[in-house]
PDB file of N, CA and C in Angstrom:
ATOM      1  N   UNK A   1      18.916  10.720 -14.889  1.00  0.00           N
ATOM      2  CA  UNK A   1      18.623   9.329 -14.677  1.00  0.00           C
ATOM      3  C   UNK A   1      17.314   9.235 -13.897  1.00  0.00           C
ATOM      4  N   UNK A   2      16.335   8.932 -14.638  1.00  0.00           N
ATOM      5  CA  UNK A   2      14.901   8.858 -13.663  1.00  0.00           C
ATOM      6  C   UNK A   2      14.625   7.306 -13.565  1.00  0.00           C
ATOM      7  N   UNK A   3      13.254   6.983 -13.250  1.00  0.00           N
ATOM      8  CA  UNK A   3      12.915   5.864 -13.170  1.00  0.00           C
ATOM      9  C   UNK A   3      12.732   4.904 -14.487  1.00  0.00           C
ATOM     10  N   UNK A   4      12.326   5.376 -15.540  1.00  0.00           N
ATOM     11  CA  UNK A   4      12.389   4.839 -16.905  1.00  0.00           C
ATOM     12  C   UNK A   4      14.038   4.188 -17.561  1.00  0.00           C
ATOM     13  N   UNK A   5      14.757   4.994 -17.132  1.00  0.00           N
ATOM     14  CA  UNK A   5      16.532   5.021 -17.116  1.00  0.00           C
ATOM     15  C   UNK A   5      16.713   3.732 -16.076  1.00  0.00           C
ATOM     16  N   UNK A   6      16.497   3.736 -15.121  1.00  0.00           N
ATOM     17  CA  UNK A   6      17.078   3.068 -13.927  1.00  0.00           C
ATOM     18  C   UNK A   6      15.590   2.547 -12.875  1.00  0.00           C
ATOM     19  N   UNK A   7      14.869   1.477 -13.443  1.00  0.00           N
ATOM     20  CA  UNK A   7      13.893   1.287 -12.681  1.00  0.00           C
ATOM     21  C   UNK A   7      13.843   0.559 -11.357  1.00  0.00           C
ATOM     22  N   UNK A   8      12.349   0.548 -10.437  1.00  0.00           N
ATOM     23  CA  UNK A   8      12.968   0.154  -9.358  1.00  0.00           C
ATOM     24  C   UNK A   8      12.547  -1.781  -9.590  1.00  0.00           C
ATOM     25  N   UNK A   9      13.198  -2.879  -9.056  1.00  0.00           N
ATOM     26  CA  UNK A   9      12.233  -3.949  -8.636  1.00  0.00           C
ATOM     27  C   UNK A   9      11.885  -3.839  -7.576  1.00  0.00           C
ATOM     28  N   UNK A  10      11.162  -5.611  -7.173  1.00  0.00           N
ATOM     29  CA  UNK A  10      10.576  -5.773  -5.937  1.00  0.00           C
ATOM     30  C   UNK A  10      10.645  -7.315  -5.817  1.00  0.00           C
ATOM     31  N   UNK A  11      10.645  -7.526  -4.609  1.00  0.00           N
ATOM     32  CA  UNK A  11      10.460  -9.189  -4.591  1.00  0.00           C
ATOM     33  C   UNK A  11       9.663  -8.784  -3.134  1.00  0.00           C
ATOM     34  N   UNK A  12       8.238 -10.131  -3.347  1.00  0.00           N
ATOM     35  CA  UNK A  12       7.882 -10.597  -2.068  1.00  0.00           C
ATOM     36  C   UNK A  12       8.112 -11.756  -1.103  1.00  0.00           C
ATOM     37  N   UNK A  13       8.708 -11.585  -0.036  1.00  0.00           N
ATOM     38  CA  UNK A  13       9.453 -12.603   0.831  1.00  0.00           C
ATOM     39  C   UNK A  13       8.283 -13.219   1.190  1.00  0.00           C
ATOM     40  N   UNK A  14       8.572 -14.527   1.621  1.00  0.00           N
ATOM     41  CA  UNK A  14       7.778 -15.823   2.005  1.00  0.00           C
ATOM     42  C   UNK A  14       6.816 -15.245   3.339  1.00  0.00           C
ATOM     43  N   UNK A  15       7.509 -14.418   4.101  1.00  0.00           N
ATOM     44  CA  UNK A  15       6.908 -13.720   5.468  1.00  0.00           C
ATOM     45  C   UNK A  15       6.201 -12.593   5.461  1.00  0.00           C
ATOM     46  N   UNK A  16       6.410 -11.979   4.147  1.00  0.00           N
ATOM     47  CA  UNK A  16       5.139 -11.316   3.988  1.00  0.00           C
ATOM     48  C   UNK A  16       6.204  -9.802   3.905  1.00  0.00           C
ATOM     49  N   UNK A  17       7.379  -9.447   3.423  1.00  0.00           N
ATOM     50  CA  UNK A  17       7.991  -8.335   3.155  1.00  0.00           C
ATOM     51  C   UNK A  17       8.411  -8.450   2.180  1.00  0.00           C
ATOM     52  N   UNK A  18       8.317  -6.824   1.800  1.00  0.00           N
ATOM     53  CA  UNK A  18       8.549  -6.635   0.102  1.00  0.00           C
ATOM     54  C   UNK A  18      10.043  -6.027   0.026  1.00  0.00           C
ATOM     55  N   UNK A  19      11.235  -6.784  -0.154  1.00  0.00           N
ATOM     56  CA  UNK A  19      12.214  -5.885  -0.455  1.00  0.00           C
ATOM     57  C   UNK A  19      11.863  -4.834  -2.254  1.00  0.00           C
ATOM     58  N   UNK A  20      12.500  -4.024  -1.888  1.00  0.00           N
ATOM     59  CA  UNK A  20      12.611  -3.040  -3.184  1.00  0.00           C
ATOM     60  C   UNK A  20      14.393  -2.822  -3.380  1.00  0.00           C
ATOM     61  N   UNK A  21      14.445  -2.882  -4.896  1.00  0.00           N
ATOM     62  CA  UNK A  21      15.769  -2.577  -5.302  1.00  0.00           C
ATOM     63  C   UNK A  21      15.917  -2.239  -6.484  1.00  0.00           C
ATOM     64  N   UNK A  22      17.267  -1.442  -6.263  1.00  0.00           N
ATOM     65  CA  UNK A  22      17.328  -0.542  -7.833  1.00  0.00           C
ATOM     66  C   UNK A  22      18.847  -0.582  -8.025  1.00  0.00           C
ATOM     67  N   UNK A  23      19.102  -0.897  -9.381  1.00  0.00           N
ATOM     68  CA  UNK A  23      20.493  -1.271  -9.938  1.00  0.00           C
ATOM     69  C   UNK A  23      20.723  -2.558  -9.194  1.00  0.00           C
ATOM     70  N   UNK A  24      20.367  -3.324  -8.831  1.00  0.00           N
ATOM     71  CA  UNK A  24      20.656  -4.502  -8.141  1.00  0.00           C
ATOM     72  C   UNK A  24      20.749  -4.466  -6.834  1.00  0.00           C
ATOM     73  N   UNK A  25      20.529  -3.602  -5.948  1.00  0.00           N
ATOM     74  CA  UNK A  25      20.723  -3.342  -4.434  1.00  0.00           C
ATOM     75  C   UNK A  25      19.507  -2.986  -4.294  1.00  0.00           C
ATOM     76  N   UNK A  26      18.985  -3.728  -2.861  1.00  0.00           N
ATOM     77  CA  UNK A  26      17.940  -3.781  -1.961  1.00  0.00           C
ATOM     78  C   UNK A  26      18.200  -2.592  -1.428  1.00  0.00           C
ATOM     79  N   UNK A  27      17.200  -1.351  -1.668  1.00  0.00           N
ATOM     80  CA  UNK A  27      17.551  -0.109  -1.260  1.00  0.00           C
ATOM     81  C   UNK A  27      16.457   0.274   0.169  1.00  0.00           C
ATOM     82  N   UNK A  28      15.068  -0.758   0.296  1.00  0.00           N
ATOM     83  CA  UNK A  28      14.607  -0.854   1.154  1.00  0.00           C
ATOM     84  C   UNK A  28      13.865  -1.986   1.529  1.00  0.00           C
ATOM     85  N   UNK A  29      13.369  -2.401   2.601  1.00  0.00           N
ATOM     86  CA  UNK A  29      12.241  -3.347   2.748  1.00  0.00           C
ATOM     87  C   UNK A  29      11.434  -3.274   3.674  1.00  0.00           C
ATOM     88  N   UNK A  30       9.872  -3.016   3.003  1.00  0.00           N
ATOM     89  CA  UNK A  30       9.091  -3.141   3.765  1.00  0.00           C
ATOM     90  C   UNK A  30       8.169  -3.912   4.551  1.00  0.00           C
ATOM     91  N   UNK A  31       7.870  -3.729   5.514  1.00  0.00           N
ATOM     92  CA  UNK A  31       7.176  -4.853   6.610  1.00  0.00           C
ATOM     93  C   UNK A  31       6.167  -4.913   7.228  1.00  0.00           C
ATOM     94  N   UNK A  32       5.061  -5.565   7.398  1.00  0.00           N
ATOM     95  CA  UNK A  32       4.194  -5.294   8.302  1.00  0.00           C
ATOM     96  C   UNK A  32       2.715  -5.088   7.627  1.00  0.00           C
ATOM     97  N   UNK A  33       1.948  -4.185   8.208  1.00  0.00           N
ATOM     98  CA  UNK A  33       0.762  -3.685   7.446  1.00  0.00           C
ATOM     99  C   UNK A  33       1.657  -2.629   6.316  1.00  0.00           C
ATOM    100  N   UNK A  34       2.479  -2.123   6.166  1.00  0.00           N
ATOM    101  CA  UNK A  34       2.377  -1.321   4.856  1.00  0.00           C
ATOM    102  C   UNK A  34       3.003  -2.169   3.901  1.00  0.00           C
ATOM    103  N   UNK A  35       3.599  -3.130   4.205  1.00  0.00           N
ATOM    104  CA  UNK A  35       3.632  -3.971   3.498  1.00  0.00           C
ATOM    105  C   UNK A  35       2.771  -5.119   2.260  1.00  0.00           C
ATOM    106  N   UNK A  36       1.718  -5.093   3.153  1.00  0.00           N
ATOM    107  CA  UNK A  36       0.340  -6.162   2.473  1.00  0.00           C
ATOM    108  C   UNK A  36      -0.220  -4.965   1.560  1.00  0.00           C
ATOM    109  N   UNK A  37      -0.119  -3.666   2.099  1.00  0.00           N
ATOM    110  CA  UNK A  37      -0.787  -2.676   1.817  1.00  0.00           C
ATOM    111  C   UNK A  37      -0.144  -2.456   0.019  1.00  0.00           C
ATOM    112  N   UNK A  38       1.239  -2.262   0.308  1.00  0.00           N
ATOM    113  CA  UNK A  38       1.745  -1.941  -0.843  1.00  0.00           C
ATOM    114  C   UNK A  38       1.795  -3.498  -1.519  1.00  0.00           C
ATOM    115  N   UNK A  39       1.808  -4.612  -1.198  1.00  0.00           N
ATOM    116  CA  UNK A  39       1.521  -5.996  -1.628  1.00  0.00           C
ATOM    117  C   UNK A  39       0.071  -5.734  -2.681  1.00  0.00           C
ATOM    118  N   UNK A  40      -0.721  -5.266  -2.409  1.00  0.00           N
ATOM    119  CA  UNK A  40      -1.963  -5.308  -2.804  1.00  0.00           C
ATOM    120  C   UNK A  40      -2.526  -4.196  -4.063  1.00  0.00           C
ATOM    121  N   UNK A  41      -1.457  -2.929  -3.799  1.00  0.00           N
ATOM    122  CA  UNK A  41      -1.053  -2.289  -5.160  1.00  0.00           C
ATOM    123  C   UNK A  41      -0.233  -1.917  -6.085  1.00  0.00           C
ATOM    124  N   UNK A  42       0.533  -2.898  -5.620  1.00  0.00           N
ATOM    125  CA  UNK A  42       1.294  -3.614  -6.837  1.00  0.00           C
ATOM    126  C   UNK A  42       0.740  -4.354  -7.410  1.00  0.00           C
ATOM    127  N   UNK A  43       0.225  -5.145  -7.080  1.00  0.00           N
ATOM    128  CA  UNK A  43      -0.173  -6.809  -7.765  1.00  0.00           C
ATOM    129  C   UNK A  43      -1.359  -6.090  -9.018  1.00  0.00           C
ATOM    130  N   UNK A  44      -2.057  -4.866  -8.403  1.00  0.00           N
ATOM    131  CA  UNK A  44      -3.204  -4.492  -9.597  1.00  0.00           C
ATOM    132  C   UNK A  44      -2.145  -3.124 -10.239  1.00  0.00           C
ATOM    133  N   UNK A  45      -1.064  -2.857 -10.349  1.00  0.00           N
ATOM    134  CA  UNK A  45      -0.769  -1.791 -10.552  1.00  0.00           C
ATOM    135  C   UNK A  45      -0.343  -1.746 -12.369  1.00  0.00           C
ATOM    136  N   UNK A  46      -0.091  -0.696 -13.216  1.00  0.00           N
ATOM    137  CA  UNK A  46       0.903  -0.667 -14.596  1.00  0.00           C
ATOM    138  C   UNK A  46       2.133  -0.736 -14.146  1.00  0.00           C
ATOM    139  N   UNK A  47       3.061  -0.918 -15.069  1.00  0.00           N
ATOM    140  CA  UNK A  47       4.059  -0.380 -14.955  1.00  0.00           C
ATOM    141  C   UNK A  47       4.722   1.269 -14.428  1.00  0.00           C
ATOM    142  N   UNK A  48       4.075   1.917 -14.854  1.00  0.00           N
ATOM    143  CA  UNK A  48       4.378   3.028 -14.209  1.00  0.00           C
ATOM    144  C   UNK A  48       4.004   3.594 -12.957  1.00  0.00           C
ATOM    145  N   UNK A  49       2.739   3.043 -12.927  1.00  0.00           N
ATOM    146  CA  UNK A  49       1.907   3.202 -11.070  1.00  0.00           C
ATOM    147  C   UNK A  49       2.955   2.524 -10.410  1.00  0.00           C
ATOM    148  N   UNK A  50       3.364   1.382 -10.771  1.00  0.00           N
ATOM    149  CA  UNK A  50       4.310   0.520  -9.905  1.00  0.00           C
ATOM    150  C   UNK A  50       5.471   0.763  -9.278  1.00  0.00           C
ATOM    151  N   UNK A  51       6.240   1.896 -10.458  1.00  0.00           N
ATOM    152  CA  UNK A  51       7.549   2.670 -10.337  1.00  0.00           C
ATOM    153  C   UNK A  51       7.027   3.214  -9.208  1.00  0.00           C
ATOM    154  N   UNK A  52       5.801   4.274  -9.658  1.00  0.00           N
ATOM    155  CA  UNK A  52       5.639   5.456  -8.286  1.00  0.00           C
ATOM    156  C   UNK A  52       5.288   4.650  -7.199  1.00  0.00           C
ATOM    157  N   UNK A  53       4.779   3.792  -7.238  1.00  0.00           N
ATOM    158  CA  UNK A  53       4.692   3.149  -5.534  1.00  0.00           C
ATOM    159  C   UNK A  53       5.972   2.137  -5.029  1.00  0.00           C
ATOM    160  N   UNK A  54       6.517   2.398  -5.664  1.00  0.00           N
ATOM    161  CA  UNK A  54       8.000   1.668  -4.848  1.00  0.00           C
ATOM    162  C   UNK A  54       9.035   3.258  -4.620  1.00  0.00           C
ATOM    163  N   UNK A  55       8.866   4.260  -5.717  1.00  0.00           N
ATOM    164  CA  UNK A  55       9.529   5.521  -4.978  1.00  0.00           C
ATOM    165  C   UNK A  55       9.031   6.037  -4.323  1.00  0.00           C
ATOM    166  N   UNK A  56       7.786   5.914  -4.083  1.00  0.00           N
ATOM    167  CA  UNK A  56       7.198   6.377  -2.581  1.00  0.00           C
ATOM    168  C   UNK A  56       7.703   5.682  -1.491  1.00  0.00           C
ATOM    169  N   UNK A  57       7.928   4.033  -1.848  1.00  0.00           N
ATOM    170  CA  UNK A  57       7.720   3.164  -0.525  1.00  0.00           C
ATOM    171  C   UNK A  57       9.394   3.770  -0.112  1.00  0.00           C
ATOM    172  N   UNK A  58      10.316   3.416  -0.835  1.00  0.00           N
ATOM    173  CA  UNK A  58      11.443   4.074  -0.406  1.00  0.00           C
ATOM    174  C   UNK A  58      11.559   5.034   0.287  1.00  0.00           C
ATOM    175  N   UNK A  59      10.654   6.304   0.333  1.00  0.00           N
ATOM    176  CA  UNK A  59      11.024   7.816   0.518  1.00  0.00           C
ATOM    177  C   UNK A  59      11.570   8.696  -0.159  1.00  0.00           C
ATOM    178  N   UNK A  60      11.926   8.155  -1.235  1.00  0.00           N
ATOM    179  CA  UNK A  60      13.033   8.719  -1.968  1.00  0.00           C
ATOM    180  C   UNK A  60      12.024   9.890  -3.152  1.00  0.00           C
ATOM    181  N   UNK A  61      10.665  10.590  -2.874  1.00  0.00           N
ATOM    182  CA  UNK A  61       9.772  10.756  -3.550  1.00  0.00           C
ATOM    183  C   UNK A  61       9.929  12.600  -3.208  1.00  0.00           C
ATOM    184  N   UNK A  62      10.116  12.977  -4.916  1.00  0.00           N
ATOM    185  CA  UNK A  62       9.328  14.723  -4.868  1.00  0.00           C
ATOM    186  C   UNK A  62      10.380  15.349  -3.529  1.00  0.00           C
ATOM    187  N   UNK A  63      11.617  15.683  -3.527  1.00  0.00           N
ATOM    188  CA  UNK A  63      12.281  16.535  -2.879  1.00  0.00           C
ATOM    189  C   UNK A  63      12.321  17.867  -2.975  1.00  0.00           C
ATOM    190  N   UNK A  64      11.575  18.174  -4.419  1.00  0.00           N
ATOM    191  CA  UNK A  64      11.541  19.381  -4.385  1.00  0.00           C
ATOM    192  C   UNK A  64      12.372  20.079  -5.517  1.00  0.00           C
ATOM    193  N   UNK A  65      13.461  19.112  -6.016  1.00  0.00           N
ATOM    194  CA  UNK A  65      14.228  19.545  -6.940  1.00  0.00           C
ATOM    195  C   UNK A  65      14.635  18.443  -8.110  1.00  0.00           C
ATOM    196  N   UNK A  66      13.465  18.005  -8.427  1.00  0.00           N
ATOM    197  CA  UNK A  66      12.977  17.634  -9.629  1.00  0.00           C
ATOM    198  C   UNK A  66      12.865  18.424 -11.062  1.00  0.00           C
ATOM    199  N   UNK A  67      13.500  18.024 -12.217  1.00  0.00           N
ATOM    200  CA  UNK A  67      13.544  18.674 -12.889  1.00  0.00           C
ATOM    201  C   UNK A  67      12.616  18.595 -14.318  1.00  0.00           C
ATOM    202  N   UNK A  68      11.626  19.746 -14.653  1.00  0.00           N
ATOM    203  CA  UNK A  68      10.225  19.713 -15.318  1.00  0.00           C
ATOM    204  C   UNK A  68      10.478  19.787 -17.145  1.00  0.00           C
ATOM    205  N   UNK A  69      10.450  18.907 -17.195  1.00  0.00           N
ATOM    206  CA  UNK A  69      10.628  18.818 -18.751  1.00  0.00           C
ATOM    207  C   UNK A  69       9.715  19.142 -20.206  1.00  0.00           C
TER     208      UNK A  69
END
């Protein structure tokens, strides 16, 4: 199940934080300056840049046991 299978969203709050969620649960939200930051590459991003910058913003990124197809 990767990101293509199970992608992530995003919504931007009125105050300036980006929740992120996947399968329907808000799995994080970010705030602050990395917030505008990631606000600002999203808005120019593809679809797929977009995936990788919300599994980055999570943490949830490259553990190491990723599997190479």
């Amino acid at each position: 199940m990767g990101l293509d299978d199970d992608p992530f969203d995003w919504r931007a709050t009125k105050d300036g934080q980006v929740l992120v969620s996947r399968g329907g649960r808000v799995v994080t939200t970010v705030r602050g300056g990395a917030a505008a930051k990631l606000l600002g590459r999203l808005r120019t991003a593809d679809d797929h840049a977009t995936q990788q910058l919300l599994a980055r913003a999570t943490g949830h990124y490259k553990h190491g046991n990723e599997r190479h197809g």
